[in-house]
Protein backbone atom coordinates (compact mmCIF):
# COMPACT_ATOMS: atom_id res chain seq x y z
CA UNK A 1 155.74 239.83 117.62
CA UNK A 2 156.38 236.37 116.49
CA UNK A 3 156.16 235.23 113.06
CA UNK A 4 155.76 236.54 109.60
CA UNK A 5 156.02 240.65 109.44
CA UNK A 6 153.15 242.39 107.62
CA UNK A 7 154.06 244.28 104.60
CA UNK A 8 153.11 247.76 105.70
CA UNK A 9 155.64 247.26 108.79
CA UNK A 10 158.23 247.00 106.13
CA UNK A 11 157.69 250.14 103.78
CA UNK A 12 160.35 252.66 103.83
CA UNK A 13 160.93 255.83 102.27
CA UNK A 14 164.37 257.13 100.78
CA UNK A 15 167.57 255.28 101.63
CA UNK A 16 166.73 254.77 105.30
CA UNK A 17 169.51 257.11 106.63
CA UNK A 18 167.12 259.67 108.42
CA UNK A 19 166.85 259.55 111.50
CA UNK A 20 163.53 259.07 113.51
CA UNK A 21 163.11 260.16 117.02
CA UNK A 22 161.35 257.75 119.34
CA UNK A 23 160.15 257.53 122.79
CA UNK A 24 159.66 254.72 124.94
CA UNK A 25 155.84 254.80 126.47
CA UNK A 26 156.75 253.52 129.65
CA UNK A 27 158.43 256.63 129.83
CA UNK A 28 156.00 259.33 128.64
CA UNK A 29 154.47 259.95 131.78
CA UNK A 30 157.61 261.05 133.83
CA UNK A 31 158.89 263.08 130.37
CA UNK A 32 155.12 265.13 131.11
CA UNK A 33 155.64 264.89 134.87
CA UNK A 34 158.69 266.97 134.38
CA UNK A 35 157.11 269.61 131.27
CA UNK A 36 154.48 270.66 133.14
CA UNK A 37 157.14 271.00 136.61
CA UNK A 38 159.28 273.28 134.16
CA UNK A 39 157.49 277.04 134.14
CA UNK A 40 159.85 277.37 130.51
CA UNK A 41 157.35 275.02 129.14
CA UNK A 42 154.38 277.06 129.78
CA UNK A 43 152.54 277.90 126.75
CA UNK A 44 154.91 276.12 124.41
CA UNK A 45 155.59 272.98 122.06
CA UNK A 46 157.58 271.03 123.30
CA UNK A 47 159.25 267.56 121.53
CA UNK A 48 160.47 264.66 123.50
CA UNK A 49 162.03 261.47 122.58
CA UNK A 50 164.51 258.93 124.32
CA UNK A 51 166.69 257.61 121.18
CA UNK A 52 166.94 258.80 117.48
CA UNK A 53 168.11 256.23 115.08
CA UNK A 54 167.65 255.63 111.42
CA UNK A 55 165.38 253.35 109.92
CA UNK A 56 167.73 250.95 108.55
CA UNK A 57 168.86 250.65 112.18
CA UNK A 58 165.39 250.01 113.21
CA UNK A 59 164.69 247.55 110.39
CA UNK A 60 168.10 245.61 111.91
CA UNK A 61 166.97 245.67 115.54
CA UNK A 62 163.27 244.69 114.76
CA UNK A 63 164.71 241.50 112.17
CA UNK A 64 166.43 240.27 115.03
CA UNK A 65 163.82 240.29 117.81
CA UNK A 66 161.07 238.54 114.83
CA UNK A 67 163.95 236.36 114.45
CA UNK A 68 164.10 236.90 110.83
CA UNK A 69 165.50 238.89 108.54
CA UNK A 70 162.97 239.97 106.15
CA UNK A 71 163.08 242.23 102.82
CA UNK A 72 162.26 246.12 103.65
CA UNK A 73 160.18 247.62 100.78
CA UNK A 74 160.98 251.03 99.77
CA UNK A 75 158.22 253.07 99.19
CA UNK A 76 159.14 255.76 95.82
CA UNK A 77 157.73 259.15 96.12
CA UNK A 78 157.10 261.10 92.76
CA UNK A 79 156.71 264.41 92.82
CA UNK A 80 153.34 265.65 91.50
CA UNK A 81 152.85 266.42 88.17
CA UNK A 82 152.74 269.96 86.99
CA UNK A 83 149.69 272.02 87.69
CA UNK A 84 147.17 272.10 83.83
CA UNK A 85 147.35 275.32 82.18
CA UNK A 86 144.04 276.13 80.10
């Protein structure tokens, strides 16, 4: 994706040290190919993914394919407010 990168793209949340499991979708249908082959997946969940990495790590990779390096916008998270007592 050439050109400028659209501000939701670029929210964050916390310090972007969490890692993120991904999975490449060329690659889904032989990771199902070999779930349902396996009779330990029968009846369970089961999570795939090729690569964890953090999103700060992300943000770098995707900057340098846009070829730019853009600002990341971190996204605060308040915790509710406390429930109203009558």
């Amino acid at each position: 994706m050439k050109g400028p990168i659209p501000e939701l793209l670029r929210e964050f949340y916390g310090d972007g040290e969490k890692k993120t499991a991904m999975a490449n979708k060329e690659r889904i249908g032989l990771f199902v190919a070999k779930i349902i082959a396996d009779p330990r997946t029968l009846n369970q969940y089961v999570f795939i993914y090729d690569d964890a990495r953090t999103m700060n790590e992300i943000y770098e990779v995707a900057g340098r394919i846009a070829g730019e390096d853009f600002h990341k916008i971190k996204v605060v998270v308040r915790p509710p407010p406390p429930p109203f007592n009558l």
